[in-house]
Protein backbone atom coordinates (compact mmCIF):
# COMPACT_ATOMS: atom_id res chain seq x y z
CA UNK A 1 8.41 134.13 149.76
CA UNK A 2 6.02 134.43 146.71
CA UNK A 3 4.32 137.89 146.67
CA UNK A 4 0.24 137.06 147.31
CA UNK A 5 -1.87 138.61 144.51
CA UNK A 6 -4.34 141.38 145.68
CA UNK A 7 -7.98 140.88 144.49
CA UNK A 8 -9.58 144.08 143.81
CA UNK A 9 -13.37 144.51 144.43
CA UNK A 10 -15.37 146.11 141.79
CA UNK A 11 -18.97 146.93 142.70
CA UNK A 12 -21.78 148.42 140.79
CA UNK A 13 -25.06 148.67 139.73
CA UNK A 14 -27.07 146.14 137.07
CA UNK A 15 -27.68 148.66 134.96
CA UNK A 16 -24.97 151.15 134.18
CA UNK A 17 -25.04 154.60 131.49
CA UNK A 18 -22.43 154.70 129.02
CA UNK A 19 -20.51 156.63 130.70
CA UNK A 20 -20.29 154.78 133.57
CA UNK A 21 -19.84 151.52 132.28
CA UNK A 22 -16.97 152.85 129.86
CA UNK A 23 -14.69 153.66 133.47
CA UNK A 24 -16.00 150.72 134.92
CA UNK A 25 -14.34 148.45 131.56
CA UNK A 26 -11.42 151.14 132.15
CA UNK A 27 -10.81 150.53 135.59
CA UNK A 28 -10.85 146.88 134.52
CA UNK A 29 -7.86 147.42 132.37
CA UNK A 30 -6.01 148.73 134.79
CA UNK A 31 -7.02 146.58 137.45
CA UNK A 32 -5.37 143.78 134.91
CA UNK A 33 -2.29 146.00 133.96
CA UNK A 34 -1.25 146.51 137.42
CA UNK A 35 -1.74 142.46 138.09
CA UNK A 36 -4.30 142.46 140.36
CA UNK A 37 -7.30 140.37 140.48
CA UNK A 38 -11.00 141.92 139.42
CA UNK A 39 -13.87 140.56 141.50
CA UNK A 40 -17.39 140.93 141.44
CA UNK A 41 -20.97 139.96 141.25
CA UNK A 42 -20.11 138.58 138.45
CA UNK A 43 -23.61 138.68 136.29
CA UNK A 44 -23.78 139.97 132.41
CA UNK A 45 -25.27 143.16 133.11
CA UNK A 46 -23.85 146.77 134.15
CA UNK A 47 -20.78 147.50 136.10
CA UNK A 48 -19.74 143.80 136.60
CA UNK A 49 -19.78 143.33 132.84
CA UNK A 50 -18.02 146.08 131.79
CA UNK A 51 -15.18 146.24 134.85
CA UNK A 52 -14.53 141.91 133.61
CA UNK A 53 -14.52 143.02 130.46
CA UNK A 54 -11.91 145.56 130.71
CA UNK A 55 -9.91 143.25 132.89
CA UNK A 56 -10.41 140.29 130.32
CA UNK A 57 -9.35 142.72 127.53
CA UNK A 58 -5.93 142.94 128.86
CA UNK A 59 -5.73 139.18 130.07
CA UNK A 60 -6.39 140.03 134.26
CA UNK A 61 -8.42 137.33 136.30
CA UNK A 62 -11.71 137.81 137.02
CA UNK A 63 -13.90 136.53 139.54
CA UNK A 64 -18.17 136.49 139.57
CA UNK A 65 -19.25 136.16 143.36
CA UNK A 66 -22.88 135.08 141.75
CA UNK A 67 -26.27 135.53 144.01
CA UNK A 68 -27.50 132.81 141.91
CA UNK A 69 -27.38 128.73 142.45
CA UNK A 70 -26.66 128.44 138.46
CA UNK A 71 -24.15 129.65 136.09
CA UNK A 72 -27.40 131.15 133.50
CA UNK A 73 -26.69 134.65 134.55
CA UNK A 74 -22.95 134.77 134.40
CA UNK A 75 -20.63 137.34 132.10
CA UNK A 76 -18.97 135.33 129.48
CA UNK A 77 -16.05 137.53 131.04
CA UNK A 78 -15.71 136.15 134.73
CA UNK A 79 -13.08 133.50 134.69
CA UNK A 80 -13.75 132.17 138.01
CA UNK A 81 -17.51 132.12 139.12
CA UNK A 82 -19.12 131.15 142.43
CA UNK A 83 -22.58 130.58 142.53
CA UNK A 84 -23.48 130.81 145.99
CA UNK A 85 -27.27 130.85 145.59
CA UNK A 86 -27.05 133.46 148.65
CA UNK A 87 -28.90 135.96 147.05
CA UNK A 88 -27.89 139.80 148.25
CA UNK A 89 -26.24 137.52 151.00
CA UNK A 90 -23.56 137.35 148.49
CA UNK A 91 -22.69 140.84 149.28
CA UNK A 92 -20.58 139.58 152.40
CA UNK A 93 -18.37 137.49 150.43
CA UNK A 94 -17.48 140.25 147.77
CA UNK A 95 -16.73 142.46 150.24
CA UNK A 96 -14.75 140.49 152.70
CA UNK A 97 -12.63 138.93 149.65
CA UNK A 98 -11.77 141.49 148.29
CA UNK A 99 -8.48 143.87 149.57
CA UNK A 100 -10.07 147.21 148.73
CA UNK A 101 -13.40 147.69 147.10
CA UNK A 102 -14.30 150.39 144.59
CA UNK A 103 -17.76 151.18 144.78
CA UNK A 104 -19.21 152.58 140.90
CA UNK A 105 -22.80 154.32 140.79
CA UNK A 106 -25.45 151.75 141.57
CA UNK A 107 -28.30 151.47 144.34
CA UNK A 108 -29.05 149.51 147.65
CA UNK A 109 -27.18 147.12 146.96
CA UNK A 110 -23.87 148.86 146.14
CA UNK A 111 -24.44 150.69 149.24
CA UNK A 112 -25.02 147.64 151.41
CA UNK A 113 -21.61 146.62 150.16
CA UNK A 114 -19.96 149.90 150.64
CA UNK A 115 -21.35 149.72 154.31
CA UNK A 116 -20.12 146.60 155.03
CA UNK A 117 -16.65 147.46 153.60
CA UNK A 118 -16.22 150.24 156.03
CA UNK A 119 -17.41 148.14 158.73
CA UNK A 120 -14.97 145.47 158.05
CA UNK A 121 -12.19 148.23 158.07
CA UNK A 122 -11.81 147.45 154.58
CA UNK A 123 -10.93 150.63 152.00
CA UNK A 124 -13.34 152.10 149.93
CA UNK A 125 -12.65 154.08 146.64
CA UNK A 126 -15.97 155.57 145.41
CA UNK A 127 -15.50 156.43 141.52
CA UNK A 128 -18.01 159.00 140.77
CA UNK A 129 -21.02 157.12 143.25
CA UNK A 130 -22.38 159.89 145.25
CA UNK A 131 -23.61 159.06 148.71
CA UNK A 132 -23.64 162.19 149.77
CA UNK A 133 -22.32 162.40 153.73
CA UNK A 134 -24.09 158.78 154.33
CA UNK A 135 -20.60 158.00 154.97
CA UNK A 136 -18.89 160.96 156.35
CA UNK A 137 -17.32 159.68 159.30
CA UNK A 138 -15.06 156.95 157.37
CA UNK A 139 -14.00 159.75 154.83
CA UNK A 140 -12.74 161.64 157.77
CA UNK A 141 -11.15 158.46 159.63
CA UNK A 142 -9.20 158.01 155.81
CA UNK A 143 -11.22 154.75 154.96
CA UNK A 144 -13.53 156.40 152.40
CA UNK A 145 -12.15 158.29 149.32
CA UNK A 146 -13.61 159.76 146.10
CA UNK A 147 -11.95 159.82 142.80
CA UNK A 148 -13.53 160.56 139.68
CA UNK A 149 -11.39 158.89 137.11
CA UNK A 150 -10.47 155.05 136.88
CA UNK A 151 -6.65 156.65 136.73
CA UNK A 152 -7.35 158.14 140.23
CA UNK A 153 -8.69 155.07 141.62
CA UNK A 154 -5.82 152.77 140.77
CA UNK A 155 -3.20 155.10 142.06
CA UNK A 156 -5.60 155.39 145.31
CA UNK A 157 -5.34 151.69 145.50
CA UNK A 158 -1.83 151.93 144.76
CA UNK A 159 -1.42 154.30 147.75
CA UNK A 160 -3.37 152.32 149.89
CA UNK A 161 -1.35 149.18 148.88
CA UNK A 162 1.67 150.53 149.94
CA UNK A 163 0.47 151.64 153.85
CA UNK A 164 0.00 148.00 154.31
CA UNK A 165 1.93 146.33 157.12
C-alpha cells in the first residue's frame, strides 16, 4: 500500500519581520526535506511567501489555498493554487486540508485558523505566535504546542506523526 503524503499547513500573517519570515522560509525547507507537502494561503506577501519559498528552495510541493477568484495575487512559489474566491472563507479549507497546522505570528486571521484547527481536533504547532492563554485549554488537552525554532516544529510534527493510528 503506497504511503499517503502528509500536507503540512503553514499559516501566517501578510506582512511578516525579517525575522519571522526567515523561520517561516526555514520551516519551508524542512517541511520539503522531510517530504511533506507545504500549504497555504498561498498569496506573495509574508509568511506564505517565505514558508513556499523555503519549500520550493529544496524542491517540496506547495499549495496556495487563495481567497481570491484570480491567480493576480499568487507567490510565483505555490505550485498548486486554488482560487476559491471565498474570501477569509478560505480559512476552512486550509485548515481542514491540512494534517497539522503551524500557526507563525500574524493577526485575526491566523487566529481564526488556529481556532478552527483546534476545533476540528486538528494539531497546532505555534512557532513563536503568542496568543497568550486564548487557547489554554487545548495546550493542556496536548492539541496546542509552542516551539520557538522551525527545528522544534518539525520534530513536533514528527512526534505527532508518529501517535497516529
Amino acid at each position: 500500500m503506497k504511503k499517503k503524503a502528509q500536507i503540512i499547513g503553514v499559516m501566517g500573517g501578510g506582512s511578516a519581520s525579517p525575522e519571522a519570515a526567515r523561520k517561516a522560509q526555514r520551516l519551508g525547507e524542512l517541511i520539503a526535506d522531510q517530504g511533506w507537502i507545504l500549504l497555504n494561503g498561498g498569496r506573495s506577501a509574508g509568511i506564505m511567501e517565505a514558508s513556499a519559498k523555503g519549500a520550493r528552495s529544496r524542491g517540496g510541493l506547495t499549495i496556495g489555498i487563495l481567497p481570491d477568484d484570480h491567480a493576480g495575487h499568487t507567490s510565483e512559489f505555490i505550485d498548486i493554487p486554488i482560487l476559491t474566491g471565498m474570501g477569509s472563507a478560505r480559512n476552512a479549507i486550509n485548515v481542514l486540508s491540512s494534517r497539522v497546522v503551524v500557526a507563525c505570528p500574524g493577526g485575526a486571521g491566523t487566529v481564526s485558523e488556529v481556532a478552527l484547527a483546534l476545533k476540528t481536533m486538528r494539531p497546532v504547532i505555534l512557532l513563536d505566535f503568542d496568543v497568550g492563554e486564548l487557547f489554554a485549554g487545548a495546550e493542556k488537552n496536548g492539541l496546542l504546542f509552542r516551539e520557538s525554532t522551525p527545528e522544534g516544529v518539525v520534530e513536533r510534527i514528527k512526534a505527532l506523526l508518529a501517535r497516529e493510528p
